[in-house]
N, C-alpha and C. Protein backbone atom coordinates (compact mmCIF):
# COMPACT_ATOMS: atom_id res chain seq x y z
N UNK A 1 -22.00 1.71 59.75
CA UNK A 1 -21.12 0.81 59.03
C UNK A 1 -19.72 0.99 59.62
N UNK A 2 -18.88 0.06 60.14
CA UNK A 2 -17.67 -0.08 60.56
C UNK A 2 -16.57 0.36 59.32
N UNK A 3 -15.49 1.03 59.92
CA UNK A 3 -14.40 0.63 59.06
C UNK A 3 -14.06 -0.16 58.03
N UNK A 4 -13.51 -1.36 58.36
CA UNK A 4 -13.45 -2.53 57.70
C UNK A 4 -15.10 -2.84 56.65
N UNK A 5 -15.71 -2.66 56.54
CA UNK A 5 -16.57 -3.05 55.98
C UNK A 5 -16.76 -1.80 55.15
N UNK A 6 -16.84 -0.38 55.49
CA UNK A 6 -16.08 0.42 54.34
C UNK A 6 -15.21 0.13 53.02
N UNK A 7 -14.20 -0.21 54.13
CA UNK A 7 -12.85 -0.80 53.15
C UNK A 7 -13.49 -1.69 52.02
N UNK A 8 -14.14 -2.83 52.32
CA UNK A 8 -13.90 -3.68 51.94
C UNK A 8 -14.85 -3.68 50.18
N UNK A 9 -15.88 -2.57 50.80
CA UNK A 9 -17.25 -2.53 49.57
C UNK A 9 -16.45 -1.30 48.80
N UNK A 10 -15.27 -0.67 49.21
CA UNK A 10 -14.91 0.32 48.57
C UNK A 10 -13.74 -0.29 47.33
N UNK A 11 -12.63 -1.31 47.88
CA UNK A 11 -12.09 -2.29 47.31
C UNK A 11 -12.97 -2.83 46.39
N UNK A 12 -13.87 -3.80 46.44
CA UNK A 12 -14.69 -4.72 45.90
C UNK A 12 -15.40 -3.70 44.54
N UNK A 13 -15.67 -2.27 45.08
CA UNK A 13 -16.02 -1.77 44.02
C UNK A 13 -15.37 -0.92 42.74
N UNK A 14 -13.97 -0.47 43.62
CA UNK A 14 -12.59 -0.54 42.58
C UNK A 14 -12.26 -1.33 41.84
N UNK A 15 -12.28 -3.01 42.23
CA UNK A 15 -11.54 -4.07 41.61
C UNK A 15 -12.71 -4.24 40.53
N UNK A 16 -13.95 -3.93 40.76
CA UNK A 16 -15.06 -4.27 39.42
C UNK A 16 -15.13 -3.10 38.17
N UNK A 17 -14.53 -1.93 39.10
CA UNK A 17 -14.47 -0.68 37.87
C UNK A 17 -13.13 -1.06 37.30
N UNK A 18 -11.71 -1.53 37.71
CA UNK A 18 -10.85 -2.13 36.98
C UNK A 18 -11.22 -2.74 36.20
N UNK A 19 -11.88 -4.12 36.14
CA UNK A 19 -12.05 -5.15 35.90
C UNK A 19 -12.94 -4.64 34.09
N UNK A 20 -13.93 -4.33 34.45
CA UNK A 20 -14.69 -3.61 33.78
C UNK A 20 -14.01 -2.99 32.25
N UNK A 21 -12.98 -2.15 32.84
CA UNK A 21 -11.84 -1.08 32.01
C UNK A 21 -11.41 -2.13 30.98
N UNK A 22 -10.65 -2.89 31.74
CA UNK A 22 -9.61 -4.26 31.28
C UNK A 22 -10.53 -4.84 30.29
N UNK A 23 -11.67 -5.45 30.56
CA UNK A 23 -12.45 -5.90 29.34
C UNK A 23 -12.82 -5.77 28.12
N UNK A 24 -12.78 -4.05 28.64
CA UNK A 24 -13.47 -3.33 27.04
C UNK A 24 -12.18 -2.72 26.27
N UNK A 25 -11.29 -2.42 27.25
CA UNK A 25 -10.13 -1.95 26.73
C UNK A 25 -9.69 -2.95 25.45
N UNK A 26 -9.84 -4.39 25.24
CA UNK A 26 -9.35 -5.03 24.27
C UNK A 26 -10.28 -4.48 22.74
N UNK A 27 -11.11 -4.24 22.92
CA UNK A 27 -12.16 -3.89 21.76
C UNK A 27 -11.91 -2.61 20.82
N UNK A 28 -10.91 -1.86 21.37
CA UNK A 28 -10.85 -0.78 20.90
C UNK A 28 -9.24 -0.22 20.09
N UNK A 29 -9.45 -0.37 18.96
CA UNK A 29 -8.73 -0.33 18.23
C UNK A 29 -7.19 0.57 18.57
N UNK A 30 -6.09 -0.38 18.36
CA UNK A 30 -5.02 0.63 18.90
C UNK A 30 -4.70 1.34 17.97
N UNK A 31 -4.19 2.52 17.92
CA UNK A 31 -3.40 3.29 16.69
C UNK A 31 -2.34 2.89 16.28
N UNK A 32 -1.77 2.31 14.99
CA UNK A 32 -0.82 2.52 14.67
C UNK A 32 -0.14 3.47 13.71
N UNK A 33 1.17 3.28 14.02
CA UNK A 33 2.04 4.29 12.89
C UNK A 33 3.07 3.87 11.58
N UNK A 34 3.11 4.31 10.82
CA UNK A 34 3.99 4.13 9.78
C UNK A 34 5.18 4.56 10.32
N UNK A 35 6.40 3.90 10.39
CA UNK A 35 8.00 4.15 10.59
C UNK A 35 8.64 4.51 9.29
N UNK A 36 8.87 5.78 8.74
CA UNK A 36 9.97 5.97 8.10
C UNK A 36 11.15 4.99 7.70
N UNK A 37 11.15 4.24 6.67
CA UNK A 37 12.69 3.69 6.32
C UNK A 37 13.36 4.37 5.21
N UNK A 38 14.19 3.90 5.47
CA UNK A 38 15.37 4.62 4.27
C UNK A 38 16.33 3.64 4.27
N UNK A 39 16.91 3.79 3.27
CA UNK A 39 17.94 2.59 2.94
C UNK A 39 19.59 3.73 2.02
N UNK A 40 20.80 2.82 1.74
CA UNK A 40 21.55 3.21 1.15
C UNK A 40 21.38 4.16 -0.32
N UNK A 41 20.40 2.94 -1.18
CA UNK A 41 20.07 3.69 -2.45
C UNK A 41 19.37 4.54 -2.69
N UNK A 42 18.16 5.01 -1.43
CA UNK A 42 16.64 5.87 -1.53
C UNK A 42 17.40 6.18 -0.48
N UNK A 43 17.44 7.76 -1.10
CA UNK A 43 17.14 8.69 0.45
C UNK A 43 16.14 9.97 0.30
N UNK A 44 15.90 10.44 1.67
CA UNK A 44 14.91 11.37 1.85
C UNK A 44 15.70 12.80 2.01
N UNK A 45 15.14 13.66 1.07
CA UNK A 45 15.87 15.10 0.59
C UNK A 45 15.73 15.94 -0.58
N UNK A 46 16.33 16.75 -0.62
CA UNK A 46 16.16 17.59 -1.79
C UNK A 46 17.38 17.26 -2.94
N UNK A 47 18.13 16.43 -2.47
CA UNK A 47 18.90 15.87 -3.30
C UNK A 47 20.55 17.19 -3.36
N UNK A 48 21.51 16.91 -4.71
CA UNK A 48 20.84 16.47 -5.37
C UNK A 48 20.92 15.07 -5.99
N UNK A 49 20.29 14.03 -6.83
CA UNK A 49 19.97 12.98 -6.87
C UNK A 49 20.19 12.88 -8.18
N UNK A 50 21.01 11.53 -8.75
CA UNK A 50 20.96 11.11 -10.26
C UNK A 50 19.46 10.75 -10.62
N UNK A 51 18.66 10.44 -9.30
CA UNK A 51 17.08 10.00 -9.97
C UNK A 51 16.12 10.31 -8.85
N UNK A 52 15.48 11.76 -9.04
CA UNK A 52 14.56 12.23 -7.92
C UNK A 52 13.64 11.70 -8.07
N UNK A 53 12.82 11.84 -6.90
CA UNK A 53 11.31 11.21 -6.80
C UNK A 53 10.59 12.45 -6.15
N UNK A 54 9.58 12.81 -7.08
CA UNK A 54 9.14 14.33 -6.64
C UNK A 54 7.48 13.88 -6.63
N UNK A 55 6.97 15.24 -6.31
CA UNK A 55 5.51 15.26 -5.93
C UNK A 55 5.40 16.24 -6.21
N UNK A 56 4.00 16.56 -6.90
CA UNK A 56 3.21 17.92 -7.31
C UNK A 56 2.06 18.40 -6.87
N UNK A 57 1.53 19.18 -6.57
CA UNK A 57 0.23 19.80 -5.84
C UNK A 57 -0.25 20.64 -6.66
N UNK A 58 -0.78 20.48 -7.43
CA UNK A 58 -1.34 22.00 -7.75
C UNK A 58 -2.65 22.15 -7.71
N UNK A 59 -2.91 21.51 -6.28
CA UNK A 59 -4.55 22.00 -6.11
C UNK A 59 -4.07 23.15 -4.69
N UNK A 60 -5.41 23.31 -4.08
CA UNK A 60 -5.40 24.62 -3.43
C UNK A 60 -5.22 24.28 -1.85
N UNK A 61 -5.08 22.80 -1.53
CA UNK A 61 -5.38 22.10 -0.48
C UNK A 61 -3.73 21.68 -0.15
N UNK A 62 -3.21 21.53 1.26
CA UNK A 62 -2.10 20.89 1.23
C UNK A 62 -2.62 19.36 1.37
N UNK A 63 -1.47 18.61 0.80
CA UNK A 63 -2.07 17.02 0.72
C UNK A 63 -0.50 16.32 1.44
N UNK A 64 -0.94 14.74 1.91
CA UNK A 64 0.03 14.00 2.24
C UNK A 64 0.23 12.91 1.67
N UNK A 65 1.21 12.87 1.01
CA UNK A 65 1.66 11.46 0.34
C UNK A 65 2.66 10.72 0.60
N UNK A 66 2.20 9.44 0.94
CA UNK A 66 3.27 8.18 1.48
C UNK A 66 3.94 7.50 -0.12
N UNK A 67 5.42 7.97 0.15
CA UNK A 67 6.00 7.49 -0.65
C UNK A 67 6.59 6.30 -0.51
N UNK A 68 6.66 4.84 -1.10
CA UNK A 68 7.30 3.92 -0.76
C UNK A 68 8.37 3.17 -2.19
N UNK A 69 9.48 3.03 -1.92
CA UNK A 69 10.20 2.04 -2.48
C UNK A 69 10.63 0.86 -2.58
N UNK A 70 10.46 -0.06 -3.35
CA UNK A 70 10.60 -1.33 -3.03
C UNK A 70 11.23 -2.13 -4.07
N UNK A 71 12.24 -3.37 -3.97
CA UNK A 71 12.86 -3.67 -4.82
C UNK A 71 12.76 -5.16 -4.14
N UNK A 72 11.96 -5.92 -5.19
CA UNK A 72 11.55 -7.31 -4.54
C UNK A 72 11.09 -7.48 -3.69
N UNK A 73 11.39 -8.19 -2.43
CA UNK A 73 10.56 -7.95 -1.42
C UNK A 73 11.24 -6.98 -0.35
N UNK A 74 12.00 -6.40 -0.95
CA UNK A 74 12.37 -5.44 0.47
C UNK A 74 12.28 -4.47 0.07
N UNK A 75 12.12 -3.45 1.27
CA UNK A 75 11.63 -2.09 1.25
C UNK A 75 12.54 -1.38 1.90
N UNK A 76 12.75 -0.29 0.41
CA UNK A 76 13.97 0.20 0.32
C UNK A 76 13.77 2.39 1.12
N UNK A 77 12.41 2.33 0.89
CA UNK A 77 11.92 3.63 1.66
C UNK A 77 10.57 3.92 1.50
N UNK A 78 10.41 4.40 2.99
CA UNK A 78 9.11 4.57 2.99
C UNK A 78 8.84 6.41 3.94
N UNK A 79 8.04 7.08 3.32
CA UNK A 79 8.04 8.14 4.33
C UNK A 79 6.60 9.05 3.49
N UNK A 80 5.76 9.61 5.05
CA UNK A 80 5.06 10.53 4.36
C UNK A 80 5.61 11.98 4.36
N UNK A 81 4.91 12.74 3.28
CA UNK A 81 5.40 13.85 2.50
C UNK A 81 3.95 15.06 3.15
N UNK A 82 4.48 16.35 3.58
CA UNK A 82 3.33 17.16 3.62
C UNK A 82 3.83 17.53 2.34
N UNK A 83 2.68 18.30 1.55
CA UNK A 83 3.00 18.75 -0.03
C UNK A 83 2.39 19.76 -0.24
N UNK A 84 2.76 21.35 0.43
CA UNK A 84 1.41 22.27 0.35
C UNK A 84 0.99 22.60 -1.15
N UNK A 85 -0.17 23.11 -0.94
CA UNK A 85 -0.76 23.95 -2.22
C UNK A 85 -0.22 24.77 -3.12
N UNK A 86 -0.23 24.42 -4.32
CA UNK A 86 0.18 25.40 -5.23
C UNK A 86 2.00 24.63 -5.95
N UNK A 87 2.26 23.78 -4.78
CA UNK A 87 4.02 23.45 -5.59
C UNK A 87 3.48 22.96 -7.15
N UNK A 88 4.53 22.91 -7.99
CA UNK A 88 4.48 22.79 -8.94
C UNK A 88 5.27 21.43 -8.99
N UNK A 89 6.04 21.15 -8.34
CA UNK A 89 6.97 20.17 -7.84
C UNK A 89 8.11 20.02 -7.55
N UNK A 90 7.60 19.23 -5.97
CA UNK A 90 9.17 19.38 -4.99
C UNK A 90 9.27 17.65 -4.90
N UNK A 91 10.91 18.14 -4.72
CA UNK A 91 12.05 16.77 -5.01
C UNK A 91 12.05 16.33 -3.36
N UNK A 92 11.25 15.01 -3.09
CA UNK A 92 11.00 14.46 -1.82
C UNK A 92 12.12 13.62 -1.63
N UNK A 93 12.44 12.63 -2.42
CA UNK A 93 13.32 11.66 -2.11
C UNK A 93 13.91 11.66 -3.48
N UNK A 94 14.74 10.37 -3.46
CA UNK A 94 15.45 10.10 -4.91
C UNK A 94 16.76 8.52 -4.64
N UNK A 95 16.97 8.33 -5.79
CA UNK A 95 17.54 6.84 -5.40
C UNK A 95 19.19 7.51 -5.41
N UNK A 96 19.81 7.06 -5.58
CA UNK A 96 21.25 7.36 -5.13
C UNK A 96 22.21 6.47 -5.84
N UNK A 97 23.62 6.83 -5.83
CA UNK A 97 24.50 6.43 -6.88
C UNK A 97 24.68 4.93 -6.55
N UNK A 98 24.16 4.57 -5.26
CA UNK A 98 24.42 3.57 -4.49
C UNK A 98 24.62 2.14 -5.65
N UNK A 99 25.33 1.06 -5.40
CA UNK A 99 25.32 0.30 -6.41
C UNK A 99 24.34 -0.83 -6.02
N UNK A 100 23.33 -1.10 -7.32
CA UNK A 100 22.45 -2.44 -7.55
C UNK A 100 23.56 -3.51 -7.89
N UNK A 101 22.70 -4.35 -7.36
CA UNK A 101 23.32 -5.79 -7.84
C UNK A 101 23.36 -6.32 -9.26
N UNK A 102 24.02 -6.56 -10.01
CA UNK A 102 24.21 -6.57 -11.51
C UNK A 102 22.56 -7.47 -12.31
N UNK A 103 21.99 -7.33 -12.79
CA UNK A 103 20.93 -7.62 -13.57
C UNK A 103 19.89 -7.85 -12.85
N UNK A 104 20.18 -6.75 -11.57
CA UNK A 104 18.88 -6.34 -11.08
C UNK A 104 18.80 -4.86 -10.42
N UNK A 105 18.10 -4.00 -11.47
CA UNK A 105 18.07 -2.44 -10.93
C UNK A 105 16.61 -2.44 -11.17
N UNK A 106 15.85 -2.86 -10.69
CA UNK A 106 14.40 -2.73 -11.11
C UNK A 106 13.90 -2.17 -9.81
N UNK A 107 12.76 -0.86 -9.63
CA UNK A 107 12.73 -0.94 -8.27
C UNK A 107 10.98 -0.53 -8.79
N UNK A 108 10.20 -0.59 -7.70
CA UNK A 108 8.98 -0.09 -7.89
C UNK A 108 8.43 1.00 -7.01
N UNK A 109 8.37 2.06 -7.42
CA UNK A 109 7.75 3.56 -6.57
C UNK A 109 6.58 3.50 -6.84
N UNK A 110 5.67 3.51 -5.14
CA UNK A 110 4.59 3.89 -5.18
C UNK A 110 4.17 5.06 -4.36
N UNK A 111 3.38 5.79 -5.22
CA UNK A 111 2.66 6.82 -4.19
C UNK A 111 1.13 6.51 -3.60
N UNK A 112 0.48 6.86 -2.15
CA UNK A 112 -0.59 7.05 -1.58
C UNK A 112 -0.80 8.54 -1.24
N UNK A 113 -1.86 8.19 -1.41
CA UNK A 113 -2.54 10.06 -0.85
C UNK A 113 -4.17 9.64 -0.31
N UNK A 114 -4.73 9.59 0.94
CA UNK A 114 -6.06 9.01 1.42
C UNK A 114 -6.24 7.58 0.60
N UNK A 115 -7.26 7.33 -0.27
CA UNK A 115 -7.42 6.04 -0.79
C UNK A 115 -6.90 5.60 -1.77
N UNK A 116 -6.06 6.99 -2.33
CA UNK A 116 -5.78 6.68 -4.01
C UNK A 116 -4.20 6.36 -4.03
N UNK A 117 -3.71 5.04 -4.54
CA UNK A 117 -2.44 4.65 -5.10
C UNK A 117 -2.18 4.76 -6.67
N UNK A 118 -0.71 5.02 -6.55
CA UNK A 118 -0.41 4.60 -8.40
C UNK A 118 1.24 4.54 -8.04
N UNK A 119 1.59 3.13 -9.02
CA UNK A 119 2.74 3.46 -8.57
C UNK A 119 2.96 2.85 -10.17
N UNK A 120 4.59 2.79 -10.14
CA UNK A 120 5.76 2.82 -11.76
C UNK A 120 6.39 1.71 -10.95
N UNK A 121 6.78 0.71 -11.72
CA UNK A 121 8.55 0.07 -11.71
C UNK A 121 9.25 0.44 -13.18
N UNK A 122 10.73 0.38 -12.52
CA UNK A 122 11.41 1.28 -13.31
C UNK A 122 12.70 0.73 -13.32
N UNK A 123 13.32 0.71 -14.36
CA UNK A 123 14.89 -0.16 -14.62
C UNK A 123 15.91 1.12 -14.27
N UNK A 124 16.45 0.90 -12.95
CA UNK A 124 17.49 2.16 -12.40
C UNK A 124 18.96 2.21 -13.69
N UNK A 125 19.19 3.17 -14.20
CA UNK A 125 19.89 3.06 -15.25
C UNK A 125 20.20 4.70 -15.36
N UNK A 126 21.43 4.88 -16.51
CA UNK A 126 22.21 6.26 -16.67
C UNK A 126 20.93 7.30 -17.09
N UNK A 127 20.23 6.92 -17.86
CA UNK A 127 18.97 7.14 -18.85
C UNK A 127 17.89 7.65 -18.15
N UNK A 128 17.55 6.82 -16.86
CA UNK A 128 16.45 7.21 -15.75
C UNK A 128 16.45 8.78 -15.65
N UNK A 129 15.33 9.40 -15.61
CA UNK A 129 15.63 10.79 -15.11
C UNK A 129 15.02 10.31 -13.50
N UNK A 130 13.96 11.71 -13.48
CA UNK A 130 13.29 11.48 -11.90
C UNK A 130 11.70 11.03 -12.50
N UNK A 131 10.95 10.69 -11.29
CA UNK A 131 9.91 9.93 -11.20
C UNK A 131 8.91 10.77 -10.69
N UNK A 132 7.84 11.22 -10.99
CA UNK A 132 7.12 12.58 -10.64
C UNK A 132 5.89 12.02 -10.21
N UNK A 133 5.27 12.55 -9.11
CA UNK A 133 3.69 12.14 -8.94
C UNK A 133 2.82 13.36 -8.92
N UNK A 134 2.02 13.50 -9.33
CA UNK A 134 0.94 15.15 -10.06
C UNK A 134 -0.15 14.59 -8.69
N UNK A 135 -0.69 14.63 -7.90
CA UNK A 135 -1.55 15.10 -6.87
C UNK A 135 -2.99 15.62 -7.64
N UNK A 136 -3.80 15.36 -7.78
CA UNK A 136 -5.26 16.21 -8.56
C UNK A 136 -6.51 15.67 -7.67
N UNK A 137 -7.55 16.58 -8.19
CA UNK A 137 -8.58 16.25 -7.69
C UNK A 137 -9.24 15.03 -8.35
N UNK A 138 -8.38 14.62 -9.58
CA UNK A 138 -9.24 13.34 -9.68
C UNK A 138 -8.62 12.11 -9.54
N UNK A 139 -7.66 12.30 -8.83
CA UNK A 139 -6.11 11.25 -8.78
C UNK A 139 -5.07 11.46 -8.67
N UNK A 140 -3.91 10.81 -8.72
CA UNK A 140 -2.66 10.80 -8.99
C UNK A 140 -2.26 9.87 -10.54
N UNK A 141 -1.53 11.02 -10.77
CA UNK A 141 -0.69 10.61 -12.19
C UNK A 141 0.86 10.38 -11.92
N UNK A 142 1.77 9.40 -12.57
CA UNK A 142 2.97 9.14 -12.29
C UNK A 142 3.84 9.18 -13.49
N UNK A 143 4.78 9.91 -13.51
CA UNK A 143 5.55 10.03 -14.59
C UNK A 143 6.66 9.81 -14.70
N UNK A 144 7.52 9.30 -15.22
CA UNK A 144 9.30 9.85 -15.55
C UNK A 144 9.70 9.78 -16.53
N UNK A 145 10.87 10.45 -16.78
CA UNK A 145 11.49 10.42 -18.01
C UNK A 145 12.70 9.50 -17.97
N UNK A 146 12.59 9.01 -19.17
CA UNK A 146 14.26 8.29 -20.00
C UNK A 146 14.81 9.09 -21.10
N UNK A 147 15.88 8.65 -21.50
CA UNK A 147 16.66 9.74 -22.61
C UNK A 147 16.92 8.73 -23.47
């Protein structure tokens, strides 16, 4: 076999193992990621905060929970939380002195953890305490206090 005719079945058989790649490559699911937002009124911290947003664990497992905030249609924070075993409850985020627009402080916190959601809307006010999510083996529970 000559040179050139080397070349050419060696090419021809590159461009079909490309070719090949390129095809199946569309079939296969890309990963995506959740981006962290935060906004003026929700921030991410230990505060401290006129109105925390905390999470509780008290199973034996560390767990991750995506916290999100939202006030109409915009989304005011979003971030996941590692939450090891045993807290009793730690202050993840919390809304801030930041000012609402007058006859609208309503915001809605939701928590995820694998399949399970629960979330509160809540009238942001002097009265609001913090907003708690309990982590269990048979769910999530969501709580807060008013005065």
């Amino acid at each position: 076999m000559n040179r050139r005719a080397l070349l050419r079945a060696t090419a021809g058989a590159f461009g079909v193992a490309l070719a090949g790649c390129a095809a199946t490559g569309g079939d296969r699911p890309t990963p995506t990621t959740v981006a962290p937002v935060a906004s003026d009124l929700v921030r991410s911290g230990i505060g401290p905060f006129p109105h925390g947003i905390s999470v509780s664990n008290p199973g034996d497992d560390s767990v991750s929970v995506t916290v999100r905030v939202s006030r109409d249609d915009d989304l005011l924070y979003r971030k996941t939380h590692r939450v090891p075993p045993g807290d009793t409850e730690r202050t993840v985020a919390g809304i801030t002195e930041g000012s609402f627009p007058e006859g609208n402080r309503t915001v809605r916190i939701e928590f995820a953890s694998g399949d399970r959601t629960r979330g509160v809307t809540v009238e942001v006010h002097d009265c609001l305490g913090d907003v708690i999510c309990s982590v269990g083996s048979d769910g999530l529970d969501v709580i807060y206090s008013i005065c």
